[in-house]
C-alpha atoms as a PDB file:
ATOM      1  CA  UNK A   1      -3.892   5.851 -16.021  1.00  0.00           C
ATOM      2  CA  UNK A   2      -7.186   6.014 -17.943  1.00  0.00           C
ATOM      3  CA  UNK A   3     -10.316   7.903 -17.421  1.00  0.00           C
ATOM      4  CA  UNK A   4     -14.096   6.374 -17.797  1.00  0.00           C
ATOM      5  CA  UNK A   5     -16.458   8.587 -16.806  1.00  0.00           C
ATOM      6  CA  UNK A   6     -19.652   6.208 -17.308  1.00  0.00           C
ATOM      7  CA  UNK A   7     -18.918   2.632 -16.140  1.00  0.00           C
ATOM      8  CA  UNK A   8     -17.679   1.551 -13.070  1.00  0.00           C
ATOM      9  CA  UNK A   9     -13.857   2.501 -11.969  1.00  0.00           C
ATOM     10  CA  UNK A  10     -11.170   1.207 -10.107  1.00  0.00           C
ATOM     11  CA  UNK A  11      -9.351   3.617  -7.627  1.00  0.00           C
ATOM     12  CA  UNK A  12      -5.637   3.503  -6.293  1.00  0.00           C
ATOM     13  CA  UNK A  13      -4.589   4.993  -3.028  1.00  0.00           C
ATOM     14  CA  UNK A  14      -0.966   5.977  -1.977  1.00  0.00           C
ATOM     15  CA  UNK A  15      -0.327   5.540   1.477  1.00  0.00           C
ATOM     16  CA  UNK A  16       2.151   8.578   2.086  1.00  0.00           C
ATOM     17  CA  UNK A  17       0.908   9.576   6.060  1.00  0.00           C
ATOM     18  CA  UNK A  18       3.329   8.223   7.782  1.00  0.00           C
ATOM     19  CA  UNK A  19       6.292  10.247  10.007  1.00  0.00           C
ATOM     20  CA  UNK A  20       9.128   7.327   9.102  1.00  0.00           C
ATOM     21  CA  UNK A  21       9.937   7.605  13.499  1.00  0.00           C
ATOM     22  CA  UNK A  22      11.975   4.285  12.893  1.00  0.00           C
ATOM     23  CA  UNK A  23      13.997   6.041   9.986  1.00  0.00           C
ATOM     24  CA  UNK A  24      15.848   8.445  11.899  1.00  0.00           C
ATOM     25  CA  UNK A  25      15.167  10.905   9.970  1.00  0.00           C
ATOM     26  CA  UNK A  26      13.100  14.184  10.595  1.00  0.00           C
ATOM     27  CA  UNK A  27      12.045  14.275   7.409  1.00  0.00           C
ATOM     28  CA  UNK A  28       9.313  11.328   6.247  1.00  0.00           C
ATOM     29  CA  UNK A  29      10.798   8.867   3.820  1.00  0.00           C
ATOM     30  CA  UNK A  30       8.332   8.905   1.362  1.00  0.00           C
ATOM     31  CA  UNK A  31       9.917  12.471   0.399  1.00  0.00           C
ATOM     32  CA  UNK A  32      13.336  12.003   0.261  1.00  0.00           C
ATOM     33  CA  UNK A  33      14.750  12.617  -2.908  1.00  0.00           C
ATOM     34  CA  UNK A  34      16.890   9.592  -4.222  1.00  0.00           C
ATOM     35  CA  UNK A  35      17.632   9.918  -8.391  1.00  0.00           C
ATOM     36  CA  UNK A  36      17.629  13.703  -9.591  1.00  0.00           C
ATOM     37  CA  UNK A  37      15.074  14.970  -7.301  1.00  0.00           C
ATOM     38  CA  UNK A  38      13.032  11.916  -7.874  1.00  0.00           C
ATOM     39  CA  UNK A  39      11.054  11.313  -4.141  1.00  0.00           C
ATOM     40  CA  UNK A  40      10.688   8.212  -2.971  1.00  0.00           C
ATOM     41  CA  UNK A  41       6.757   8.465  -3.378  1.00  0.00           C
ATOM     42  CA  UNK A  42       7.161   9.403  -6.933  1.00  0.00           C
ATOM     43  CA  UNK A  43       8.068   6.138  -8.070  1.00  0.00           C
ATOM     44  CA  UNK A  44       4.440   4.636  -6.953  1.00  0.00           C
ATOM     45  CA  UNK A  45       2.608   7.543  -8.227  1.00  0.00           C
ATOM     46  CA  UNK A  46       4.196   6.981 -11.408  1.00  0.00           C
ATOM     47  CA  UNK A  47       3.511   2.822 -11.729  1.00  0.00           C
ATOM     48  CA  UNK A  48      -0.388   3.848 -10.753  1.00  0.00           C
ATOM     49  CA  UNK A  49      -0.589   6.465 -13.476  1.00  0.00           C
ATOM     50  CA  UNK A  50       0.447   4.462 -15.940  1.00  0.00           C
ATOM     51  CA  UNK A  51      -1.426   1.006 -15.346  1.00  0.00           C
ATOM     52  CA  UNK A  52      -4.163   0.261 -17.822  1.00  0.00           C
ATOM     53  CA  UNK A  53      -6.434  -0.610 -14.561  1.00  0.00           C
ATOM     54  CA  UNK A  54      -6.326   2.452 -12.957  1.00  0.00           C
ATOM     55  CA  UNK A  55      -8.866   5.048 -13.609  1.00  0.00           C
ATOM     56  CA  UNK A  56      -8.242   7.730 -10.629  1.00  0.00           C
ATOM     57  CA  UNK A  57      -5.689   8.160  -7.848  1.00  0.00           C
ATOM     58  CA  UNK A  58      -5.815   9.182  -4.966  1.00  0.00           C
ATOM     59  CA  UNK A  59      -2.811  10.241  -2.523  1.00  0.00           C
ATOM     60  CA  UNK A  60      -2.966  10.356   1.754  1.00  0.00           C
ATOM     61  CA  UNK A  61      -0.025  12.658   2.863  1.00  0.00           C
ATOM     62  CA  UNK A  62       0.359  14.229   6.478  1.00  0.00           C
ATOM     63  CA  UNK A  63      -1.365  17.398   6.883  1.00  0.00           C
ATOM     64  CA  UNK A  64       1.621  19.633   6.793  1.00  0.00           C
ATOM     65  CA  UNK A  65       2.257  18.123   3.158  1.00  0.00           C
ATOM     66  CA  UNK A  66      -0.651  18.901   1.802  1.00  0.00           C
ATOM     67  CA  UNK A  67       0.009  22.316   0.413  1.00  0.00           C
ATOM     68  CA  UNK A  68       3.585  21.521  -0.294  1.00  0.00           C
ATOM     69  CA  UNK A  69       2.540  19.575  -2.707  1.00  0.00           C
ATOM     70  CA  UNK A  70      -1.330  20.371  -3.903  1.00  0.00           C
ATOM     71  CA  UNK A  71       0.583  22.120  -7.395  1.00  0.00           C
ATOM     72  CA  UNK A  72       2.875  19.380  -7.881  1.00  0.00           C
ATOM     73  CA  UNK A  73       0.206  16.540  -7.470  1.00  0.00           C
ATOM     74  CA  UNK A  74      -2.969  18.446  -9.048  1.00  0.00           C
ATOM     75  CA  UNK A  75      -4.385  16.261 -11.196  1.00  0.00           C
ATOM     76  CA  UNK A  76      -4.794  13.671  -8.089  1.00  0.00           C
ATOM     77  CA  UNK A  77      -6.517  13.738  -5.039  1.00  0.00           C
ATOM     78  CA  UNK A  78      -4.910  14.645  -2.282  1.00  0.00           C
ATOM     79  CA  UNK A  79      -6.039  13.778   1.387  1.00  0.00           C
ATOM     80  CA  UNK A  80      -4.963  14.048   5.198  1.00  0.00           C
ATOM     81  CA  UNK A  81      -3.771  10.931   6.694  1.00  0.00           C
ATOM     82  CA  UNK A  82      -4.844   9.994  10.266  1.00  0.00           C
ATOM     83  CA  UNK A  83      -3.026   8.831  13.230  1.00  0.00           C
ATOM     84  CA  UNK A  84      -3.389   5.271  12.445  1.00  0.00           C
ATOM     85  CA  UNK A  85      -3.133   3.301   9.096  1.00  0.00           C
ATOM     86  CA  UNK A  86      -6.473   2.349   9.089  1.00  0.00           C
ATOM     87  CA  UNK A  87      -7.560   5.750   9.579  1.00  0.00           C
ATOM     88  CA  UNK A  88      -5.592   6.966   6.700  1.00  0.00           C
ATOM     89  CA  UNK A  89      -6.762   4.418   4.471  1.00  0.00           C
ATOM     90  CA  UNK A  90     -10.282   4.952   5.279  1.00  0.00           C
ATOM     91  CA  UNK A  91      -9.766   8.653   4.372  1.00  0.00           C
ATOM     92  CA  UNK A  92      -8.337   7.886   1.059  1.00  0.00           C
ATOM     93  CA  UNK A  93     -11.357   5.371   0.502  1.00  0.00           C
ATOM     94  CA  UNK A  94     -13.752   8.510   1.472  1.00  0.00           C
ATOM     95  CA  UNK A  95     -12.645   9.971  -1.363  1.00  0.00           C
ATOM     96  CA  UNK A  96     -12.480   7.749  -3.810  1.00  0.00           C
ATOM     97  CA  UNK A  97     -15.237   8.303  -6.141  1.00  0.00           C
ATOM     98  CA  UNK A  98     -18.701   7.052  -6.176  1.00  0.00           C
ATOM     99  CA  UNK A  99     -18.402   4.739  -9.279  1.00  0.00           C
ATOM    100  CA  UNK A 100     -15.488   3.105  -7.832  1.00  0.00           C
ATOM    101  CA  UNK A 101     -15.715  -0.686  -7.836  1.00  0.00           C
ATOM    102  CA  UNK A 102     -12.294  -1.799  -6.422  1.00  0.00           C
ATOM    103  CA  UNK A 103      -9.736  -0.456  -4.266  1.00  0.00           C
ATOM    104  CA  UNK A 104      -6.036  -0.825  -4.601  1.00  0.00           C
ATOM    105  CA  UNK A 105      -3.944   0.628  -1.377  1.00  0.00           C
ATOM    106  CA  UNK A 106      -0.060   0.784  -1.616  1.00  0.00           C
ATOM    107  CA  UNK A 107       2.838   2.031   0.428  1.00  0.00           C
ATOM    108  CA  UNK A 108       4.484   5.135  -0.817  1.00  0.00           C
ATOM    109  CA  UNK A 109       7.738   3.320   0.969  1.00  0.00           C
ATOM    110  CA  UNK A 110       7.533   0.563  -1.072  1.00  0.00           C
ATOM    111  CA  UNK A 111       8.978   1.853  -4.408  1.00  0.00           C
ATOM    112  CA  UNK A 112       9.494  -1.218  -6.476  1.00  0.00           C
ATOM    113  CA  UNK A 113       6.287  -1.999  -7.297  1.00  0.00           C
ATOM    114  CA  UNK A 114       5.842  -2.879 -10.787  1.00  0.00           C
ATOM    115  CA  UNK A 115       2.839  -3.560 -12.945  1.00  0.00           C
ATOM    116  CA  UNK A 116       2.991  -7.143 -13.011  1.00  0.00           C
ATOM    117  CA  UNK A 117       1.861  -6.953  -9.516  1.00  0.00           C
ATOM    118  CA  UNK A 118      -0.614  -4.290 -10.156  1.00  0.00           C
ATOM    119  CA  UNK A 119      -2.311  -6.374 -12.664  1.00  0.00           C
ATOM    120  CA  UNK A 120      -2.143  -9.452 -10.514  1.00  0.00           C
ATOM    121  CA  UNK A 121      -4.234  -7.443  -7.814  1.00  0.00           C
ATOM    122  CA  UNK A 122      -6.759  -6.238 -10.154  1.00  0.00           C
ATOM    123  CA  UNK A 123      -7.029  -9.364 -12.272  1.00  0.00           C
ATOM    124  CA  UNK A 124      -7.617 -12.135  -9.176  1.00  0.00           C
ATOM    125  CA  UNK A 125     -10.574  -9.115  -7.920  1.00  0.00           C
ATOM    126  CA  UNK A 126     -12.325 -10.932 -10.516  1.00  0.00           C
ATOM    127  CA  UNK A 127     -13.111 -14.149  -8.707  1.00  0.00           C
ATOM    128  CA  UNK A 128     -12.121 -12.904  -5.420  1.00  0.00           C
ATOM    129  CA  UNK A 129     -13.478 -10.188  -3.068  1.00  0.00           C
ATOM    130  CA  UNK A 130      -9.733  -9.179  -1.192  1.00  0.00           C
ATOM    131  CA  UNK A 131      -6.292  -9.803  -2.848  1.00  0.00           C
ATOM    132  CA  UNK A 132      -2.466  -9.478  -1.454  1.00  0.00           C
ATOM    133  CA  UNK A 133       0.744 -10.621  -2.238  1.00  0.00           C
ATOM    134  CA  UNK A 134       3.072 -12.525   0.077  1.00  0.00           C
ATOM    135  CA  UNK A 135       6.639 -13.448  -0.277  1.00  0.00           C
ATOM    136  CA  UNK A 136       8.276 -16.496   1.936  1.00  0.00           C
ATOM    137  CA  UNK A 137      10.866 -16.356   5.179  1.00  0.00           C
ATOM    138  CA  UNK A 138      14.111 -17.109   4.648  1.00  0.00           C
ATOM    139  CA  UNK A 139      15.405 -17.296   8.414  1.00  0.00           C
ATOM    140  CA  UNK A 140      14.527 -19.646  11.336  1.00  0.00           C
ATOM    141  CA  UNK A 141      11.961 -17.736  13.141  1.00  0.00           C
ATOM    142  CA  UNK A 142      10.775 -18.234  17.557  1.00  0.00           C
ATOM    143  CA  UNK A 143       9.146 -16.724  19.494  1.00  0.00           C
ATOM    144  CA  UNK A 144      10.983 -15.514  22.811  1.00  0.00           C
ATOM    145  CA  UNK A 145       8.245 -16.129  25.494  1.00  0.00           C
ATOM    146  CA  UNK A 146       8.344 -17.470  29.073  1.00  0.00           C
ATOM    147  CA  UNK A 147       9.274 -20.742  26.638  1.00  0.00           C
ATOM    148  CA  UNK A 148      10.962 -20.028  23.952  1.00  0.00           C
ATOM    149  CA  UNK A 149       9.413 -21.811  20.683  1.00  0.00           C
ATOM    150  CA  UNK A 150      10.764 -22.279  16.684  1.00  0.00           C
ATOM    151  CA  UNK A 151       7.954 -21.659  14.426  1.00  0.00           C
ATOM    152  CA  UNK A 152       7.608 -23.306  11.312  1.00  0.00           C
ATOM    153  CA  UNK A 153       8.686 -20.645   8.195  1.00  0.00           C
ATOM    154  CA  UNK A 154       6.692 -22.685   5.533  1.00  0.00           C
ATOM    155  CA  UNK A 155       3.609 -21.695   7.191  1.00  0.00           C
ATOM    156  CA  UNK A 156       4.341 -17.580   8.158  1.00  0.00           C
ATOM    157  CA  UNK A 157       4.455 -15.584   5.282  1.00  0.00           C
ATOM    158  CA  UNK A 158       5.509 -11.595   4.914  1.00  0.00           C
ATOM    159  CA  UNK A 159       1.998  -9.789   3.430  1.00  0.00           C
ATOM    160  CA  UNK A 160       3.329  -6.744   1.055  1.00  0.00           C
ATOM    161  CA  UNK A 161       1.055  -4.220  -0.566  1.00  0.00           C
ATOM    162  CA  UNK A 162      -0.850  -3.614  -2.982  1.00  0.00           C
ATOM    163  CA  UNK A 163      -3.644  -5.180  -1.558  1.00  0.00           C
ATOM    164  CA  UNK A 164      -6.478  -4.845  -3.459  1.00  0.00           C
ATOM    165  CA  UNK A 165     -10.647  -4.822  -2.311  1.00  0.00           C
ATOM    166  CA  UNK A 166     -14.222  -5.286  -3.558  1.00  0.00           C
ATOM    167  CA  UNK A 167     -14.616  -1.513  -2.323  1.00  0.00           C
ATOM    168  CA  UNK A 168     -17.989  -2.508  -0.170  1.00  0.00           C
ATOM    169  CA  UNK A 169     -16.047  -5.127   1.719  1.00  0.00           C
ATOM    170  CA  UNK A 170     -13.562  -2.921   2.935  1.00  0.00           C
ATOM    171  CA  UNK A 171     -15.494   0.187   3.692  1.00  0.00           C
ATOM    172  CA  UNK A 172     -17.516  -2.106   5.795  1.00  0.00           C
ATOM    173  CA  UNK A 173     -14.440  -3.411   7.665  1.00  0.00           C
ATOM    174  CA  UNK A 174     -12.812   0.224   7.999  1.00  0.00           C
ATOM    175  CA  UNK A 175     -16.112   1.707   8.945  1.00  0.00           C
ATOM    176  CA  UNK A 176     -16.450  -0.912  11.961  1.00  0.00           C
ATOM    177  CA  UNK A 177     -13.293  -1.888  12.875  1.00  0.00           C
ATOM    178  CA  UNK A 178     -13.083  -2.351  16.600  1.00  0.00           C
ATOM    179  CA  UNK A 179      -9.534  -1.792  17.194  1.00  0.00           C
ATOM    180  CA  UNK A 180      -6.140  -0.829  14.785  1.00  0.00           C
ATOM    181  CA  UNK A 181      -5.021  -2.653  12.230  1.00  0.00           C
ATOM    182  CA  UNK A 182      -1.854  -4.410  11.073  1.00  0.00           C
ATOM    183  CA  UNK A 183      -2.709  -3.848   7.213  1.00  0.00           C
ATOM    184  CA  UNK A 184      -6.279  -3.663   5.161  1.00  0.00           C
ATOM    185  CA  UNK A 185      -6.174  -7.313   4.533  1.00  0.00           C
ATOM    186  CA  UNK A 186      -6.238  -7.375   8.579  1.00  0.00           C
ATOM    187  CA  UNK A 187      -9.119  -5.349   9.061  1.00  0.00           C
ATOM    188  CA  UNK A 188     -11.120  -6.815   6.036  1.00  0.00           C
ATOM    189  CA  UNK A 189     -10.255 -10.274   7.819  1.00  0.00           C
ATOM    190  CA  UNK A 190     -11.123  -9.196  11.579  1.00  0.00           C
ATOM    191  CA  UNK A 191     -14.163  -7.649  10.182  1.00  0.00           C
ATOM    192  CA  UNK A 192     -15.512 -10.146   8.377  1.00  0.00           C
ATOM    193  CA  UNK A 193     -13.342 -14.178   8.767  1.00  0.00           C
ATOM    194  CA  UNK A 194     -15.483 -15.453   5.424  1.00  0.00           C
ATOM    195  CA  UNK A 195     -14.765 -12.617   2.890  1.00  0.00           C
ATOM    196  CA  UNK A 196     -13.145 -14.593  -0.489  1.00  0.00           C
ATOM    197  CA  UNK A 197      -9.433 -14.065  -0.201  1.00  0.00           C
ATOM    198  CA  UNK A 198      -6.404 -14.881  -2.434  1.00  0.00           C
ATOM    199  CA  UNK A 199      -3.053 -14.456  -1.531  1.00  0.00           C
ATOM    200  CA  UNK A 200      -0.382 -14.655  -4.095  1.00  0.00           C
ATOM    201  CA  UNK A 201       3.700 -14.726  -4.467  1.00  0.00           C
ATOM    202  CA  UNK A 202       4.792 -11.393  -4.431  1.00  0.00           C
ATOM    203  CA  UNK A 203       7.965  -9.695  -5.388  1.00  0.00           C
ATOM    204  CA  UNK A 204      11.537  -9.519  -2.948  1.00  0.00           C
ATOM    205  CA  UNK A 205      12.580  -6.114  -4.608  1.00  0.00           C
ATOM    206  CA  UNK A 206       8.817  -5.077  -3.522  1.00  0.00           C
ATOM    207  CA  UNK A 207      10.328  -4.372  -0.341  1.00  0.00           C
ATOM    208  CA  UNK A 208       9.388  -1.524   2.482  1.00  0.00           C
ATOM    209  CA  UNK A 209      11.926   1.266   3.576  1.00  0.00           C
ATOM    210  CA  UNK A 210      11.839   1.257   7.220  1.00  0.00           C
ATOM    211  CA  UNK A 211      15.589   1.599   7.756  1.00  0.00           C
ATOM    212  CA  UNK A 212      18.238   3.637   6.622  1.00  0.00           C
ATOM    213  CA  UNK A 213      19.771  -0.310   5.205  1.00  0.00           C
ATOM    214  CA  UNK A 214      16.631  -0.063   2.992  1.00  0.00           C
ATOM    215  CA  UNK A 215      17.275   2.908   1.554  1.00  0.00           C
ATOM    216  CA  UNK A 216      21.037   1.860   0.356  1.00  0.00           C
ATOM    217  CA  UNK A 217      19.512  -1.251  -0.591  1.00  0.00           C
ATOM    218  CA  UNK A 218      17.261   1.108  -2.767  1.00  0.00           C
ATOM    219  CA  UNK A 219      19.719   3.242  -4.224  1.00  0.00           C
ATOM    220  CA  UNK A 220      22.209   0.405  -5.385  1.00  0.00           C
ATOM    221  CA  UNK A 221      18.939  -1.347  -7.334  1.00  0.00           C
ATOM    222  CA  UNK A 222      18.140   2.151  -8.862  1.00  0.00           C
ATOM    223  CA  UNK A 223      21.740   2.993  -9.747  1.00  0.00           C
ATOM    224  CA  UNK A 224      22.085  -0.523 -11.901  1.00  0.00           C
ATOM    225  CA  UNK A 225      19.661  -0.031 -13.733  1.00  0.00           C
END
């Protein structure tokens, strides 16, 4: 992670406010420690920190994580999620700093991501004003209405993060939203239906830990390598 203190930087934010309710688990995912006391969460602090984009990071935790880990995490900044995603991203993006140019939000329960990805994000900001990756469906997908209906899969796509933002477009979206959002790409889009987009392939081992399957998924990846 570099430092310029006179031009214009780009900021990351670590989604870590989450509670994990559909892990089963009373203690958040993000924090559970999976190679030698290694959190989950640590692996995406460590990819920001080291990309040659990123000039300052920023971390949202829950509020009762905050001073558990204000020592361990010093040389970021460290903020108090809100109820809702959006909320917690537009806390992070509060904080950013004022010379901050573009925004880069990740999952802390996505710990794959690498920094081909990264640079992907912060690359396409260049010509385009929002950016996310998107990986294709697999399975037959319907939906299970009064009439059930098969969707076409070459046309639905899974979003991932990082999604990356022209900061002003998405502090205008977060700032106005009318109602919560899926993801920041989803609030950018309700917001405003004309701002530039890109989407791009993303990455299958960029996947989310929602379930306690993810996690062995995780730790079999970790433990080949």
């Amino acid at each position: 992670m570099t430092c310029n203190l006179e031009l214009e930087v780009n900021s990351a934010i670590i989604l870590a406010g989450g509670s994990g309710t559909r892990f089963n688990s009373t203690l958040p995912k993000q924090f559970i420690e999976v190679d030698n006391g290694k959190k989950i969460i640590d692996f995406s602090i460590e990819a920001f920190k080291i990309n040659k984009y990123i000039d300052e990071l920023v971390i949202v935790l829950p509020e009762e994580w905050i001073n558990k880990f204000k020592d361990e995490y010093k040389q970021y900044k460290l903020v108090i999620g809100g109820k809702e995603r959006y909320e917690s991203s537009k806390k992070g993006l509060l904080a950013c700093s004022e010379k901050t140019k573009n925004i880069v939000l990740h999952d802390a329960a996505r710990p794959l991501i690498t920094q081909k990805l990264i640079n992907e994000c912060m690359n396409y900001l260049n010509n385009f004003e929002a950016v996310a990756p998107f990986i294709d469906i697999d399975d037959s997908l319907i939906i299970m209405d009064d009439i059930i209906r098969y969707i076409d899969r070459d046309i639905v796509k899974v979003i991932q993060t990082p999604q990356a933002f022209n900061k002003k477009i998405l502090l205008d979206a977060l700032m106005n939203i009318k109602k919560s959002a899926r993801d920041d790409m989803s609030a950018v889009l309700d917001y405003n239906n004309t701002t530039k987009v890109k989407f791009f392939k993303g990455d299958r081992y960029n996947f989310k830990i929602t379930h306690n399957l993810d996690l062995k998924t995780f730790n079999n990846i970790i433990n080949e390598k």
